[in-house]
N, C-alpha and C. Protein backbone atom coordinates (compact mmCIF):
# COMPACT_ATOMS: atom_id res chain seq x y z
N UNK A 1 -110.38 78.66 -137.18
CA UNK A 1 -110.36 77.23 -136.97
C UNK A 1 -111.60 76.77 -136.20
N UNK A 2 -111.82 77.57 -135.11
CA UNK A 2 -113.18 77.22 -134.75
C UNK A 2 -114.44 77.32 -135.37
N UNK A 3 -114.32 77.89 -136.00
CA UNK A 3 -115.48 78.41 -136.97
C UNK A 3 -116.11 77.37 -138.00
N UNK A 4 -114.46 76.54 -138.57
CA UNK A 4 -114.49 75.13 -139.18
C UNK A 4 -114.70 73.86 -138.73
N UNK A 5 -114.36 73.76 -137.88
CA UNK A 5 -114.70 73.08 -136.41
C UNK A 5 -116.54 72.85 -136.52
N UNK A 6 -116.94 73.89 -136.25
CA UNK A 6 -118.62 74.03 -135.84
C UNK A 6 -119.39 73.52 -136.88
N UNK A 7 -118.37 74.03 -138.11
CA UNK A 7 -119.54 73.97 -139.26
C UNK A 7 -119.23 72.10 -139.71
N UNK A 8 -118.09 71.60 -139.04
CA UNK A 8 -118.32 70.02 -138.96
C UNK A 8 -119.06 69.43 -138.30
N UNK A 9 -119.06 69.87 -137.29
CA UNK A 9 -119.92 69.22 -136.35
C UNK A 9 -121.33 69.52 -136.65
N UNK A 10 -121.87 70.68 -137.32
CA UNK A 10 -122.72 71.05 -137.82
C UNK A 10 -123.43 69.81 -138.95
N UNK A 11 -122.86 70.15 -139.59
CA UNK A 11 -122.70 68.67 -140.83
C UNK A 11 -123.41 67.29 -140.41
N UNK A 12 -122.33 67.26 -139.60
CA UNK A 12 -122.49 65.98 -139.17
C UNK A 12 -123.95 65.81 -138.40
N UNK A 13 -124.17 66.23 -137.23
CA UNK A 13 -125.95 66.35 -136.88
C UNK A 13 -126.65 66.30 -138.13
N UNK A 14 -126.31 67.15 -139.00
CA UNK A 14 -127.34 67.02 -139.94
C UNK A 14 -127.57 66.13 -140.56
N UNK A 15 -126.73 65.47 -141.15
CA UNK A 15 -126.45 64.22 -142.32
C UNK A 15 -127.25 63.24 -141.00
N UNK A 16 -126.60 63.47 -139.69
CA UNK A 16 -127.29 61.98 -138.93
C UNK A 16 -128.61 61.79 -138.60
N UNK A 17 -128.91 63.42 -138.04
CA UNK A 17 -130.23 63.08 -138.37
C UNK A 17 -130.71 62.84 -139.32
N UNK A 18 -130.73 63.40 -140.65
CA UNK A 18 -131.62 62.51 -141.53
C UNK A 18 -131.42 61.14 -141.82
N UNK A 19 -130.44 60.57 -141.62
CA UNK A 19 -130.37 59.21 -141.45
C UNK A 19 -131.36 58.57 -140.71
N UNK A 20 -131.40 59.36 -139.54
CA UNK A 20 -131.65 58.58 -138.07
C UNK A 20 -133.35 58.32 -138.75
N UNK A 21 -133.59 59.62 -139.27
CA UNK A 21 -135.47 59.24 -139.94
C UNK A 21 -135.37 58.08 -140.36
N UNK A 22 -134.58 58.01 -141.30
CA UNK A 22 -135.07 56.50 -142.73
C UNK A 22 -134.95 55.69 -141.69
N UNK A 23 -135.92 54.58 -142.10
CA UNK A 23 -135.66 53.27 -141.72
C UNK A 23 -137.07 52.71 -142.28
N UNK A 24 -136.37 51.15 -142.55
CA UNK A 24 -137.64 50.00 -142.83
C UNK A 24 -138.67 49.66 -141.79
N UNK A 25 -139.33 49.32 -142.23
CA UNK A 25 -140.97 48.46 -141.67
C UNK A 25 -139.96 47.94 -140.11
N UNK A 26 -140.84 48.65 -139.49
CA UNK A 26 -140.34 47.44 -138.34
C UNK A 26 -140.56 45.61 -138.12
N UNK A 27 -141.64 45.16 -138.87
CA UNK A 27 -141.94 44.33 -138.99
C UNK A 27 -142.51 44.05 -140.63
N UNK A 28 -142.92 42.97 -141.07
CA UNK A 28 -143.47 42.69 -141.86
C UNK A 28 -144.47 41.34 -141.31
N UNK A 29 -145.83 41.52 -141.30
CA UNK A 29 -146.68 40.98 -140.79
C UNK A 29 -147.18 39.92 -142.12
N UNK A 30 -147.09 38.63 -142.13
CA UNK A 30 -147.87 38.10 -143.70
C UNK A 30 -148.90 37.15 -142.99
N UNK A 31 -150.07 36.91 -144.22
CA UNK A 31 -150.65 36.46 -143.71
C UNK A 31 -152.17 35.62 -144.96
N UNK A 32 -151.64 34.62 -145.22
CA UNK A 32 -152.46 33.54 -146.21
C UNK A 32 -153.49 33.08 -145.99
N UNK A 33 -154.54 33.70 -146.97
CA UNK A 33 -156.01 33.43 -147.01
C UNK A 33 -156.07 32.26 -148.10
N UNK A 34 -156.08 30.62 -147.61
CA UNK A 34 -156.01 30.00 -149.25
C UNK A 34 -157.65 29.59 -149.27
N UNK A 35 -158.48 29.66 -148.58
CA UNK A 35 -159.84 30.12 -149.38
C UNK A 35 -160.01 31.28 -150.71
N UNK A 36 -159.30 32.52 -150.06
CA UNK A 36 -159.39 33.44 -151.24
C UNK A 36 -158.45 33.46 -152.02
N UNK A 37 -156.79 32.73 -151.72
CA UNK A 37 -156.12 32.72 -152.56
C UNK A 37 -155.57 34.14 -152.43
N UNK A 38 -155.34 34.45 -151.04
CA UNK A 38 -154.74 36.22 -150.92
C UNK A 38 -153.51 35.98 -149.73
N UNK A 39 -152.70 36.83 -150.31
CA UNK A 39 -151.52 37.45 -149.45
C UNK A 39 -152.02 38.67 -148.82
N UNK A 40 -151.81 38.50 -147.63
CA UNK A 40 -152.12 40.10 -147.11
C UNK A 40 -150.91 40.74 -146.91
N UNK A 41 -150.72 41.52 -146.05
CA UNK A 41 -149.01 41.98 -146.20
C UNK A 41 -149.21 43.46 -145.33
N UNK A 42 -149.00 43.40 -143.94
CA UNK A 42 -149.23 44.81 -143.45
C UNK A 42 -147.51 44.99 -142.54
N UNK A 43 -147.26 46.19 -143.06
CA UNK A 43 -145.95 46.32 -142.53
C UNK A 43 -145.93 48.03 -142.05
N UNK A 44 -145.83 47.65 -140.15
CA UNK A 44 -145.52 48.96 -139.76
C UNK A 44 -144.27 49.75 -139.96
N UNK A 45 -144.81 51.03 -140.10
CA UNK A 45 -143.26 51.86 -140.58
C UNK A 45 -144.35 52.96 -140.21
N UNK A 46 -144.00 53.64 -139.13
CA UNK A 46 -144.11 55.40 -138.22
C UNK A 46 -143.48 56.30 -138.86
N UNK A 47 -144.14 57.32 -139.68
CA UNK A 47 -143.28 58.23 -140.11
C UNK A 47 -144.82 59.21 -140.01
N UNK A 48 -143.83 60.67 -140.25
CA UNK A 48 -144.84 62.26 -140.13
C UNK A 48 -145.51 62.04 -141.04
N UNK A 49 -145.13 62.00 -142.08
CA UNK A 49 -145.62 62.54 -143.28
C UNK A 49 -145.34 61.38 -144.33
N UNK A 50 -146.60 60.29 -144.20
CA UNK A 50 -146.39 59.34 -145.69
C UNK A 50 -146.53 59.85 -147.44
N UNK A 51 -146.51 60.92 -147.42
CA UNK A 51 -146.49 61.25 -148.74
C UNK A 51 -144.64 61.26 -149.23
N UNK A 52 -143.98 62.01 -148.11
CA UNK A 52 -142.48 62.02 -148.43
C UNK A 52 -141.36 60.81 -147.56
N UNK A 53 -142.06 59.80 -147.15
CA UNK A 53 -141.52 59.20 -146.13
C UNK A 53 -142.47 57.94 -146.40
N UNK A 54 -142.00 57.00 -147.26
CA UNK A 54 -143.27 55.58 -147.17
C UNK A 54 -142.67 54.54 -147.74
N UNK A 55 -143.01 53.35 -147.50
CA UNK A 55 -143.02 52.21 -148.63
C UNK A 55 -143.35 52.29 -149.67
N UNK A 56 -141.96 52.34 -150.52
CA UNK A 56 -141.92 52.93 -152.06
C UNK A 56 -141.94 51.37 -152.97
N UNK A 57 -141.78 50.05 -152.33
CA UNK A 57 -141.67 48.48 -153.17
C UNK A 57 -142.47 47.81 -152.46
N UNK A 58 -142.83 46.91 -152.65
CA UNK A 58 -143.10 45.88 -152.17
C UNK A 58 -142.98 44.53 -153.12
N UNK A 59 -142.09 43.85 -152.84
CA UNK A 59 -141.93 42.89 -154.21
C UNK A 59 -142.16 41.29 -153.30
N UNK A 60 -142.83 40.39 -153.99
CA UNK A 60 -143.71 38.93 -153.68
C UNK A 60 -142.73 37.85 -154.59
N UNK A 61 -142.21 37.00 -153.72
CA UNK A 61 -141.44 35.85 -154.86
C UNK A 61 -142.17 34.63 -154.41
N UNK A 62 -142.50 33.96 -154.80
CA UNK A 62 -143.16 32.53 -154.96
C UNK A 62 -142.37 31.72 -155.34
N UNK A 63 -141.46 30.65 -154.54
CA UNK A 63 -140.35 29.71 -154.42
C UNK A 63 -139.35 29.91 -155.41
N UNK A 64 -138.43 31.75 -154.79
CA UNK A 64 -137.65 32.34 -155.55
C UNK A 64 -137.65 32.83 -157.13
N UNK A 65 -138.53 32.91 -157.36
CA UNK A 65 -139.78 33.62 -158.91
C UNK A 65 -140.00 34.78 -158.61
N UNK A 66 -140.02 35.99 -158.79
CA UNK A 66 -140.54 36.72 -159.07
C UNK A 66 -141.92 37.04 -159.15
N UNK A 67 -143.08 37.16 -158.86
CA UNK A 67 -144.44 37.26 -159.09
C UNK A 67 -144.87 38.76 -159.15
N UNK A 68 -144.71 39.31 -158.15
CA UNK A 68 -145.57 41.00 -158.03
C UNK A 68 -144.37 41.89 -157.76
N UNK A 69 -144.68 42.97 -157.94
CA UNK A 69 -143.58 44.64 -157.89
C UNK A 69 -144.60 45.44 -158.15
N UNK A 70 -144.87 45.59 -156.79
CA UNK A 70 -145.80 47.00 -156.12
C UNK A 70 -145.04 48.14 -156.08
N UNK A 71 -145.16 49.42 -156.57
CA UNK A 71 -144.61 50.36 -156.71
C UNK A 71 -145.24 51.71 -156.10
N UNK A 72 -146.15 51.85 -154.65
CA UNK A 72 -146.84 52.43 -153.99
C UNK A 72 -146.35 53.99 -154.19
N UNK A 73 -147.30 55.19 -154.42
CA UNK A 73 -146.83 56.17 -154.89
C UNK A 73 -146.78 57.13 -153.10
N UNK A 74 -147.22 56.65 -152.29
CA UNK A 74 -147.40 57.30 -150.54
C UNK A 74 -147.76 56.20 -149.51
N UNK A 75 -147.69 56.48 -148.60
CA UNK A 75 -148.27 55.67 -147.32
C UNK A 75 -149.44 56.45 -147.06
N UNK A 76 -150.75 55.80 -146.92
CA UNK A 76 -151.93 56.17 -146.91
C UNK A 76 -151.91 56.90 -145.46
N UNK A 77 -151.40 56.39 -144.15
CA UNK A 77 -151.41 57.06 -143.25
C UNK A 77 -149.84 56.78 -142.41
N UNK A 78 -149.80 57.44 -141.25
CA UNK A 78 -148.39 57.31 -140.86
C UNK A 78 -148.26 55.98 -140.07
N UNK A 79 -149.13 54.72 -139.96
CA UNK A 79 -148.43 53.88 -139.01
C UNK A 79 -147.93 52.89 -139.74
N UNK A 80 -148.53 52.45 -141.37
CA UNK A 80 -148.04 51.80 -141.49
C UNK A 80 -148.39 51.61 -143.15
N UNK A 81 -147.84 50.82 -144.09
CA UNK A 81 -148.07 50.07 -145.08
C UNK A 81 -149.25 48.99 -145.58
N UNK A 82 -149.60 48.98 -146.38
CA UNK A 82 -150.07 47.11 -146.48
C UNK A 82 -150.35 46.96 -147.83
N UNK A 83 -150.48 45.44 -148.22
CA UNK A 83 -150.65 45.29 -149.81
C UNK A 83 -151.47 43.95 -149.61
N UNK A 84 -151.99 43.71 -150.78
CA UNK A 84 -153.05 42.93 -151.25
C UNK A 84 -152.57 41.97 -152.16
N UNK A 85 -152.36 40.74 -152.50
CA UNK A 85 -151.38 39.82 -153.35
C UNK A 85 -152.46 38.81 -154.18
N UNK A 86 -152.73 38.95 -155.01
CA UNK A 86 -153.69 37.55 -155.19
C UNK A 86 -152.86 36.16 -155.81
N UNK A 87 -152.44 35.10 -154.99
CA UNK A 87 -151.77 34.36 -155.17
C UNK A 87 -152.21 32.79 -156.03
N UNK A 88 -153.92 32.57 -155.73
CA UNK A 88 -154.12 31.69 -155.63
C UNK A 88 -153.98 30.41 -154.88
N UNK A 89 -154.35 29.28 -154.85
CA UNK A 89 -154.45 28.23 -154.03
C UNK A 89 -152.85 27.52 -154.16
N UNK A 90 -152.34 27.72 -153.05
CA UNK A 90 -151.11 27.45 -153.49
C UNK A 90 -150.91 25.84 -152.48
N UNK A 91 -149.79 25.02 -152.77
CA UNK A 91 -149.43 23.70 -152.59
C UNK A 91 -148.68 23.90 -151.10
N UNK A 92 -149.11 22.50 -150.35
CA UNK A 92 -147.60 23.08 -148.81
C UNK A 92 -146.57 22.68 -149.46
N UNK A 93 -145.56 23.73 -148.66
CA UNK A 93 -144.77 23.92 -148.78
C UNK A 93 -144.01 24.73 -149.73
N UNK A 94 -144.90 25.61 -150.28
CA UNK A 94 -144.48 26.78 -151.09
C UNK A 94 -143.66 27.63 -150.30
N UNK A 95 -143.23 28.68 -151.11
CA UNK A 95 -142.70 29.66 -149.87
C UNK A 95 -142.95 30.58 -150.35
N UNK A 96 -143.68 32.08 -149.76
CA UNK A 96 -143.32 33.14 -149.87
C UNK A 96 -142.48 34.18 -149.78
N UNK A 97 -141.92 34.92 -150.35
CA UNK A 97 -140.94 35.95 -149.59
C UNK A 97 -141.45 37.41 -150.02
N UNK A 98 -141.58 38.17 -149.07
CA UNK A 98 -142.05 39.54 -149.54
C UNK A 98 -140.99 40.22 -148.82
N UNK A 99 -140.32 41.45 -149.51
CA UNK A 99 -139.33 42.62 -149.32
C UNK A 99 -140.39 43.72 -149.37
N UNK A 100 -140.19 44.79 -148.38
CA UNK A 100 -140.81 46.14 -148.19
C UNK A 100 -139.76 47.12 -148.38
N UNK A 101 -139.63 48.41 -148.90
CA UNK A 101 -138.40 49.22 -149.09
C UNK A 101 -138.49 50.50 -148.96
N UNK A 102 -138.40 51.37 -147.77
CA UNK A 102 -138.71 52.51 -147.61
C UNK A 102 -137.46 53.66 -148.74
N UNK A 103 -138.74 54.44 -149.04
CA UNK A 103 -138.10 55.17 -149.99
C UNK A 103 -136.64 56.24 -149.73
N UNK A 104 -136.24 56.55 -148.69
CA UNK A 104 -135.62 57.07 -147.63
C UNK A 104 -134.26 55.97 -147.67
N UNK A 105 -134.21 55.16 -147.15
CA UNK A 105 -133.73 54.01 -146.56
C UNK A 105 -133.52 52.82 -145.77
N UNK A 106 -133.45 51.49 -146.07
CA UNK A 106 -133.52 50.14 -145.49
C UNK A 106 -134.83 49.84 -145.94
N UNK A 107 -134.70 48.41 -146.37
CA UNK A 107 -135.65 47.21 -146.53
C UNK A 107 -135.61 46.05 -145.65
N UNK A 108 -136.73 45.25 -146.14
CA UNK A 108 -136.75 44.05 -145.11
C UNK A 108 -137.83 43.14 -145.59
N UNK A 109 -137.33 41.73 -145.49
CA UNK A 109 -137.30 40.79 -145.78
C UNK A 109 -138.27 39.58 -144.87
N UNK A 110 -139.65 39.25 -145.31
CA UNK A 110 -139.68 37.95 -144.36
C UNK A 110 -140.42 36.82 -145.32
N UNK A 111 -139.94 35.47 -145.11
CA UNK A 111 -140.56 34.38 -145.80
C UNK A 111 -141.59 34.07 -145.30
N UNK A 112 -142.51 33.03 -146.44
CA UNK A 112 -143.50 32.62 -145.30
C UNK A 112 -144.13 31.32 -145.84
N UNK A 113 -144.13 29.72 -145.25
CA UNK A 113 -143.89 28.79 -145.97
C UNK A 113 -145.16 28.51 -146.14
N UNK A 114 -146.35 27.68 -146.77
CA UNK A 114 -147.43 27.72 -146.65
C UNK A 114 -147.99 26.29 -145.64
N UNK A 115 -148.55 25.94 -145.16
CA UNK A 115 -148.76 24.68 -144.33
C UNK A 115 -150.26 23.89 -144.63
């Protein structure tokens, strides 16, 4: 019985830690160039190793549309993400919304209205 016991508790550490790794961008940073007509998009996410551990989406909606689906194959280095959007000269009061989605687990979400 103890033996069954251990190998639960065993389990369990395990499954949690790897949980405890995944997680989304801590932030999502945006940021509109309408001279160039660019989305920038840098989103920190700390992990060892961005080849097995990165922002695997990045998807761009333009006043709930659909526009871009970035499909990043690694995280270039471990602090963080970023993407490049070419949006064009857009009108106030547009809105952006960009989602980031670590391949692991959790995404995240921030709008961004234009002024």
């Amino acid at each position: 019985m103890k033996k069954f016991v251990l190998l639960l508790f065993a389990l369990a550490v395990a499954f949690s830690a790897g949980g405890a790794a995944a997680h989304p961008p801590s932030d999502l940073d945006l940021l509109y160039n309408r001279e160039e007509g660019v989305l920038e998009v840098y989103a920190p996410h700390s992990v060892p190793d961005g080849k097995r551990h990165y922002i695997n989406l990045f998807t761009l909606s333009l006043n709930g549309d659909l526009m871009y689906r970035l499909e990043p194959a690694w995280q270039v280095d471990g602090k963080a993400a970023a993407a490049s959007f070419h949006v064009g000269d857009l009108p106030k009061g547009a809105v952006l919304e960009v989602e980031a989605v670590c391949n692991r687990a959790g995404n995240m979400k921030k709008n961004l209205t234009v002024e």
